[in-house]
C-alpha atoms as a PDB file:
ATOM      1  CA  UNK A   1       7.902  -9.653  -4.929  1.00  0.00           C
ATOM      2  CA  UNK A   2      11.058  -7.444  -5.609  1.00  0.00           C
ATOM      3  CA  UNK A   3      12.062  -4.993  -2.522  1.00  0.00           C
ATOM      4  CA  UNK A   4      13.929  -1.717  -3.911  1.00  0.00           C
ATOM      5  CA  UNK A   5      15.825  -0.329  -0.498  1.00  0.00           C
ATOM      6  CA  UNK A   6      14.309   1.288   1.838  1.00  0.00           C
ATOM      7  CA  UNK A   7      11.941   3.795   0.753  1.00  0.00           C
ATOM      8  CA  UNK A   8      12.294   6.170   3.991  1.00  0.00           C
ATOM      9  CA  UNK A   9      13.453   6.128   7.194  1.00  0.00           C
ATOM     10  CA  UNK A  10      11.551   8.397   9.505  1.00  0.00           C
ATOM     11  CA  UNK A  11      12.882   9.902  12.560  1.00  0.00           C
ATOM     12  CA  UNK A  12      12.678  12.694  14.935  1.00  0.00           C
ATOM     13  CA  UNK A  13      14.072  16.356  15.590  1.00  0.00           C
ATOM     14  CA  UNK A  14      13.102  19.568  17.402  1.00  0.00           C
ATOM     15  CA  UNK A  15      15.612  21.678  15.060  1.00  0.00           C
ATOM     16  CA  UNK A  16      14.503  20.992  11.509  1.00  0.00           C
ATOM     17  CA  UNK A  17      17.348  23.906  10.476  1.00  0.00           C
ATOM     18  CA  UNK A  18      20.115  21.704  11.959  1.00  0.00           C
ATOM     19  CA  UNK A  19      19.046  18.524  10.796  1.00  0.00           C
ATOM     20  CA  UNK A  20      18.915  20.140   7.117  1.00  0.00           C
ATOM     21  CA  UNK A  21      22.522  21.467   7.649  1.00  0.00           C
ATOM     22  CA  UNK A  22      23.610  18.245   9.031  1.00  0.00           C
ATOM     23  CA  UNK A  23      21.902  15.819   5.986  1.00  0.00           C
ATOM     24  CA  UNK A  24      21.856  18.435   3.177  1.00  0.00           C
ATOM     25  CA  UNK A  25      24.709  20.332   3.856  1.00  0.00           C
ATOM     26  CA  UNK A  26      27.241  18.359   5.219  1.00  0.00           C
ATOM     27  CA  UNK A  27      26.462  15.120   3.997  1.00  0.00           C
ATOM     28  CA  UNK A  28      25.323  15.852   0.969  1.00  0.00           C
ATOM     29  CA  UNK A  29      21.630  14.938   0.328  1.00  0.00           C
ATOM     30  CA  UNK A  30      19.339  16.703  -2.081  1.00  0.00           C
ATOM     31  CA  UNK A  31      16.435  18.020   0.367  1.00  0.00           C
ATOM     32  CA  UNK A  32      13.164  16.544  -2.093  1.00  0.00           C
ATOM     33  CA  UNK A  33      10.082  16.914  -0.197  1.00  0.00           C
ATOM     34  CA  UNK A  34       8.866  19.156   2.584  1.00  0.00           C
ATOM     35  CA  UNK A  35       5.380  19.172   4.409  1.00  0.00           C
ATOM     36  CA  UNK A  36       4.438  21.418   6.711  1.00  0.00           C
ATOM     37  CA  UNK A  37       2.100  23.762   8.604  1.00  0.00           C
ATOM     38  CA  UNK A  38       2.589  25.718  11.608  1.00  0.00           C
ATOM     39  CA  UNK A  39       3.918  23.382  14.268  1.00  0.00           C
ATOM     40  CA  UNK A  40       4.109  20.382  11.860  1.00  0.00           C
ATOM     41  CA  UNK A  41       6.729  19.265   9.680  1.00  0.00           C
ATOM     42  CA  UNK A  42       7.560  16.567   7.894  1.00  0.00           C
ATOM     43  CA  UNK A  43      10.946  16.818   5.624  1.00  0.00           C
ATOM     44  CA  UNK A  44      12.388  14.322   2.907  1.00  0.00           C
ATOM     45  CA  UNK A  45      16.452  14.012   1.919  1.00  0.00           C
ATOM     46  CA  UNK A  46      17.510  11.978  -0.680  1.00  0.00           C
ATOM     47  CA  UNK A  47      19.918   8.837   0.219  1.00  0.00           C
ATOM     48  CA  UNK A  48      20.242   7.138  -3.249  1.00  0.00           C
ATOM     49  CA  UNK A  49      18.403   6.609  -5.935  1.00  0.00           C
ATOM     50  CA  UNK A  50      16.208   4.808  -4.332  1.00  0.00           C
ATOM     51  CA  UNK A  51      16.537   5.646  -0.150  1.00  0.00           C
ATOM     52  CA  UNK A  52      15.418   8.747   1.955  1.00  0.00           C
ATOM     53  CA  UNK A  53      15.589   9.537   5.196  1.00  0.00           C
ATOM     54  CA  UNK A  54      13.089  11.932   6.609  1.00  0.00           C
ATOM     55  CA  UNK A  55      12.156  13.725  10.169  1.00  0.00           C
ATOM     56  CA  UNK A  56       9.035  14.926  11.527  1.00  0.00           C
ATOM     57  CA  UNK A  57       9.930  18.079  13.657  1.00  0.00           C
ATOM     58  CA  UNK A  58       8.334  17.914  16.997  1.00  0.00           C
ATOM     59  CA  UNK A  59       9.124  21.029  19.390  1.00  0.00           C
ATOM     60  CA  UNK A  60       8.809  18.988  22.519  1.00  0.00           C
ATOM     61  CA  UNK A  61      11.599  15.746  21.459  1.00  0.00           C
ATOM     62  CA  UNK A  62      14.359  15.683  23.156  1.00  0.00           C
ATOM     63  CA  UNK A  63      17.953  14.108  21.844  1.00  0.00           C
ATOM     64  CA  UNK A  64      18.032  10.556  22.513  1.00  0.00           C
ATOM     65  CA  UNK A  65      21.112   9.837  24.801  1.00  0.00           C
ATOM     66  CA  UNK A  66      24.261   9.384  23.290  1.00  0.00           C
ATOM     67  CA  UNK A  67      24.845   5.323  22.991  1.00  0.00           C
ATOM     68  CA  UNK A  68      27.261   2.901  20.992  1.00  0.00           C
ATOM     69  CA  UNK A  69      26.029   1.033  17.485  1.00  0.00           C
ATOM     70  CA  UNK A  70      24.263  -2.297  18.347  1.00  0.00           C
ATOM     71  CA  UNK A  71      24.259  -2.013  22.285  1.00  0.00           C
ATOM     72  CA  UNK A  72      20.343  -2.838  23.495  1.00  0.00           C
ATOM     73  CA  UNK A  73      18.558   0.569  25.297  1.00  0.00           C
ATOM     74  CA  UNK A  74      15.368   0.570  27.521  1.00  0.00           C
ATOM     75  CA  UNK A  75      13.121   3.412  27.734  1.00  0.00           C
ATOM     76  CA  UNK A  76      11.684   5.844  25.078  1.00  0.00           C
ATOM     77  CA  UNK A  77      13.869   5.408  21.954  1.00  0.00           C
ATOM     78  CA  UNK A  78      13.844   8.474  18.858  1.00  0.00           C
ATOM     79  CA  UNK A  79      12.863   5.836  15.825  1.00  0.00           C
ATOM     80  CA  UNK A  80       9.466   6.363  14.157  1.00  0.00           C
ATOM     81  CA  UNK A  81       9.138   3.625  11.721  1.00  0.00           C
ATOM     82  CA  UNK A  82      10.927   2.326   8.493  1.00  0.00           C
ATOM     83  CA  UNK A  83       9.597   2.175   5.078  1.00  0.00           C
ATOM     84  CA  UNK A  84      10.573  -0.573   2.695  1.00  0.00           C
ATOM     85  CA  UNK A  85      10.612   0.324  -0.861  1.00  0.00           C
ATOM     86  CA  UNK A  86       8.639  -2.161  -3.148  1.00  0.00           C
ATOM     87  CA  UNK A  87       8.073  -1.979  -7.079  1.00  0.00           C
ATOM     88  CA  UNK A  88       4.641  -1.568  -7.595  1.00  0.00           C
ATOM     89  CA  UNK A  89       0.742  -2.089  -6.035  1.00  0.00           C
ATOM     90  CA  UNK A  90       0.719  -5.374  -6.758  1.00  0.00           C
ATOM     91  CA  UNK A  91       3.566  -5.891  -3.939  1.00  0.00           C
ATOM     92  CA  UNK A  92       1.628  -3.772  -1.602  1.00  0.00           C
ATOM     93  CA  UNK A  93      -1.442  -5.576  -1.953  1.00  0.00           C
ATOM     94  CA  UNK A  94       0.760  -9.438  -1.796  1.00  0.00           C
ATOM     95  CA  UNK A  95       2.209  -8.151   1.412  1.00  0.00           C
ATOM     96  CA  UNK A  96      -0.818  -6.591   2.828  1.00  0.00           C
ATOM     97  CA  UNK A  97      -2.244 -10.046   2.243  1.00  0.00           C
ATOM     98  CA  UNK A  98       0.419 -12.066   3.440  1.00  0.00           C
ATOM     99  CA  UNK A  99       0.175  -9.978   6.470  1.00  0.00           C
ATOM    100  CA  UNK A 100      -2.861 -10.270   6.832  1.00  0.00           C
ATOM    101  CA  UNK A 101      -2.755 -13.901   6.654  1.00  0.00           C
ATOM    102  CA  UNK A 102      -0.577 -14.846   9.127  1.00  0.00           C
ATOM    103  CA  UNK A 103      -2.634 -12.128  12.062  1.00  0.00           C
ATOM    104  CA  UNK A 104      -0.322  -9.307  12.294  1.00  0.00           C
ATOM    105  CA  UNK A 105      -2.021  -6.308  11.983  1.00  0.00           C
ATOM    106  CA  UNK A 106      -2.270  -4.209   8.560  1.00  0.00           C
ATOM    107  CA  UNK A 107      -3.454  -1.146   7.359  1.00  0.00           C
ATOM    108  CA  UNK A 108      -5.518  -0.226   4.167  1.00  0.00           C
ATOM    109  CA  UNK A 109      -3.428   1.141   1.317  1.00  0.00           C
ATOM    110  CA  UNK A 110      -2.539   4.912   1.544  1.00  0.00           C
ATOM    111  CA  UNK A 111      -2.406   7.062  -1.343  1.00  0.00           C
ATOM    112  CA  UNK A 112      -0.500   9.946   0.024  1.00  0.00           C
ATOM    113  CA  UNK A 113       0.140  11.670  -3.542  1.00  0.00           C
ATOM    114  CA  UNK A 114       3.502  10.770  -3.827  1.00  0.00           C
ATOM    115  CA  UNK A 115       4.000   7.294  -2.690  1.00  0.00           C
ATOM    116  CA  UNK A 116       1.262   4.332  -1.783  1.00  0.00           C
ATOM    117  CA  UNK A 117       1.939   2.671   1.429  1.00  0.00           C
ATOM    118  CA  UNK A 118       0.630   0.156   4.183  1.00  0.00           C
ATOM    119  CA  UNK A 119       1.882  -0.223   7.900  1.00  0.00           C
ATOM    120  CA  UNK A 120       1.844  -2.893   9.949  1.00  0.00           C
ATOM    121  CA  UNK A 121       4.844  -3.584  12.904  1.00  0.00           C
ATOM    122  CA  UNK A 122       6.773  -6.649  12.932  1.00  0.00           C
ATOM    123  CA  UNK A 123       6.973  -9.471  15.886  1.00  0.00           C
ATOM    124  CA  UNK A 124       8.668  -6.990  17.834  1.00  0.00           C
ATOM    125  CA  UNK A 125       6.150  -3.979  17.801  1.00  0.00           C
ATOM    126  CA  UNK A 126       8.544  -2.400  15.675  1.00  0.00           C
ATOM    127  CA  UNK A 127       6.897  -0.020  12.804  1.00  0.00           C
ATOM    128  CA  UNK A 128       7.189  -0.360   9.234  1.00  0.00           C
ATOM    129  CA  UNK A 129       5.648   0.628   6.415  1.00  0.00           C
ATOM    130  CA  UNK A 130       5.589  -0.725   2.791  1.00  0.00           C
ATOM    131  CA  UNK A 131       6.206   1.783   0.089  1.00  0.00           C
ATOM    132  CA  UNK A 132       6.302   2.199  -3.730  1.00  0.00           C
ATOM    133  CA  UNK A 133       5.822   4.886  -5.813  1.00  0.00           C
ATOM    134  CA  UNK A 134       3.076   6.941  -7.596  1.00  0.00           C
ATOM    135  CA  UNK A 135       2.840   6.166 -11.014  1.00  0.00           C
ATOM    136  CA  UNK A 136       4.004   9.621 -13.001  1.00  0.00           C
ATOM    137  CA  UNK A 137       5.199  11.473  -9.803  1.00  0.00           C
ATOM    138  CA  UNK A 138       8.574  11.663  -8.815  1.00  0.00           C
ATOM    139  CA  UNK A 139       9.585  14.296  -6.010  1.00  0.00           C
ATOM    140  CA  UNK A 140      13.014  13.484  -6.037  1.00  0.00           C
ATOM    141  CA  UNK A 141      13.159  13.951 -10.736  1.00  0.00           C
ATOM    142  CA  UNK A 142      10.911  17.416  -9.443  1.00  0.00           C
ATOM    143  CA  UNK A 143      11.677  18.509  -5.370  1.00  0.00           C
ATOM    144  CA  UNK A 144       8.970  20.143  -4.088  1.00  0.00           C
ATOM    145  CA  UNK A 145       7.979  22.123  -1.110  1.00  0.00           C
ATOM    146  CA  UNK A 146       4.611  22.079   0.584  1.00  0.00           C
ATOM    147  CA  UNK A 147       5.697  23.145   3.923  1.00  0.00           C
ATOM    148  CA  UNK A 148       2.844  26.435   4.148  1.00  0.00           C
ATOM    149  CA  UNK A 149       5.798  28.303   6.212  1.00  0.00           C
ATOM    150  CA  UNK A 150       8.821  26.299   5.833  1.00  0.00           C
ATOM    151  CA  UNK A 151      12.043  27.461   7.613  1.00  0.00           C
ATOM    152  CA  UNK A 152      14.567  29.809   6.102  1.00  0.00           C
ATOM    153  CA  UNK A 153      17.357  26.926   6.195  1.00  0.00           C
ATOM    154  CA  UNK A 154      14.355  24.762   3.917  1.00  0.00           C
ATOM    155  CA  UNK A 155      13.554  28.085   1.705  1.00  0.00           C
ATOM    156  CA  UNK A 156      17.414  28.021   0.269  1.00  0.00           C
ATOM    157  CA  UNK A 157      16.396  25.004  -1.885  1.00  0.00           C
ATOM    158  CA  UNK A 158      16.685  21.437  -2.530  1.00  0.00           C
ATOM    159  CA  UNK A 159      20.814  21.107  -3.299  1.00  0.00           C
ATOM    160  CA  UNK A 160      23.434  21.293  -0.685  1.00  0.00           C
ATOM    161  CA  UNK A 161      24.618  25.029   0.366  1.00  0.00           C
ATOM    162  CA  UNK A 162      27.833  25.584   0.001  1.00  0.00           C
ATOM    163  CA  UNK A 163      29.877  28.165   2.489  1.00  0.00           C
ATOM    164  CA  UNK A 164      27.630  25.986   5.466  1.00  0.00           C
ATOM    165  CA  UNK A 165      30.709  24.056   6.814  1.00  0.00           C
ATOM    166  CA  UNK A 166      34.502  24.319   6.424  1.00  0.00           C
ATOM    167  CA  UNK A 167      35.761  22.324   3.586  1.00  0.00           C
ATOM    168  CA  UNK A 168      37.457  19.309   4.665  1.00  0.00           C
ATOM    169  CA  UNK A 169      41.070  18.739   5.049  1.00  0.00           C
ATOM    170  CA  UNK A 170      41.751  14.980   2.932  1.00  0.00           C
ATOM    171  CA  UNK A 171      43.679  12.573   5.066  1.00  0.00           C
ATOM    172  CA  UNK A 172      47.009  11.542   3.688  1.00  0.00           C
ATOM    173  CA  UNK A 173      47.612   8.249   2.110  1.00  0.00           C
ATOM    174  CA  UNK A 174      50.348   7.401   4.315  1.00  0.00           C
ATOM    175  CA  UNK A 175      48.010   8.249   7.732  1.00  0.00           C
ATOM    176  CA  UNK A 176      44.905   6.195   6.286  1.00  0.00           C
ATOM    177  CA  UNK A 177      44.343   3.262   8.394  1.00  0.00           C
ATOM    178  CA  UNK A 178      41.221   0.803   8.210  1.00  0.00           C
ATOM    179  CA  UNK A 179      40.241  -1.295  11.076  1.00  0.00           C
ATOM    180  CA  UNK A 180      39.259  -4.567  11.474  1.00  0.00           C
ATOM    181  CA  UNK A 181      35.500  -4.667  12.833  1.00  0.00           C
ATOM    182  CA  UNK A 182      32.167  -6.715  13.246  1.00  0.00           C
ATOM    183  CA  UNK A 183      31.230  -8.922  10.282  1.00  0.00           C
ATOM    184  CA  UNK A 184      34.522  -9.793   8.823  1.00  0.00           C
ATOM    185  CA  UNK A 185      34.361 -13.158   9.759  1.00  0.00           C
ATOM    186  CA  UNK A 186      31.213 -13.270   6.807  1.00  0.00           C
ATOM    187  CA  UNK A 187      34.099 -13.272   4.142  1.00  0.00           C
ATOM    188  CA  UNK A 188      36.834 -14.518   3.815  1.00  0.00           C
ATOM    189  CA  UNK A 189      39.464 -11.215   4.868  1.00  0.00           C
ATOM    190  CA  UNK A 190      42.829 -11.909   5.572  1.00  0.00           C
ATOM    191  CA  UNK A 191      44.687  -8.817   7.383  1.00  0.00           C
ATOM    192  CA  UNK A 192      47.059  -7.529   5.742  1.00  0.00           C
END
């Protein structure tokens, strides 16, 4: 079994327009997929080569509160699920059955056109989903939108807008400072 990245992460937003300005625009993702119908949408932006993240727009969610990296929350949380990028069926059907095996719940394969998938959630009721692609179909090679009445932000295209946000002012070299944080102590960094 050979995992690719993750395939898609899916999250939440009432404002599909400023989530597209925010991923797209300012950050620079190519906006691949959209699906959508009057009060349903479902949007793809490209990470890498071989990562998305996505967003279902939901008119009733809320903004999660603001909270640091790492630090545990109770209550409702905004995370859908994560998909895991795999290489072919044959991974999808070895994890459905190792799933399977060991009595977590699993889902039949999915064909849903563009990628095949199965869902499950891990120990701790946390969603995921298993992805790899279509053979011959490639929406990120070919963006398209199948959004019936997709937003105005969405109908500009799949590459980043230019003219959306001021252009950045670089830092100088001699005010660029780096920070020691978690997970140095994995290698071996001496500060300098």
């Amino acid at each position: 079994m050979r995992y690719t990245g993750i395939n898609h992460l899916a999250m939440a937003t009432r404002d599909m327009d400023a989530t597209i300005r925010f991923w797209r625009d300012l950050l620079r993702m190519r906006l691949v997929a959209g699906l959508g119908r009057p009060g349903y949408r479902h949007y793809f932006l490209e990470i890498s080569e071989n990562d998305m993240i996505a967003f279902f727009e939901w008119p009733d969610v809320a903004p999660i509160p603001e909270k640091d990296h790492g630090v545990p929350v109770k209550g409702p949380y905004a995370f859908d699920h994560v998909s895991i990028g795999v290489r072919d069926r044959d991974d999808l059907w070895e994890i459905r059955d190792r799933l399977e095996a060991a009595g977590f719940w699993v889902s039949e394969i999915i064909d849903h056109g563009f990628i095949f998938s199965v869902y499950s959630f891990d120990p701790n009721n946390i969603a995921i989903e298993f992805s790899c692609p279509v053979p011959g179909v490639d929406i990120r090679d070919t963006p398209v939108m199948g959004d019936t009445h997709p937003s105005a932000t969405a109908r500009e295209g799949s590459e980043p807008q230019p003219g959306k946000w001021p252009e950045p002012t670089p830092t100088p070299y001699a005010d660029r400072r780096i920070y020691p944080g978690e997970g140095r102590e994995l290698v071996d960094v001496k500060d300098e």
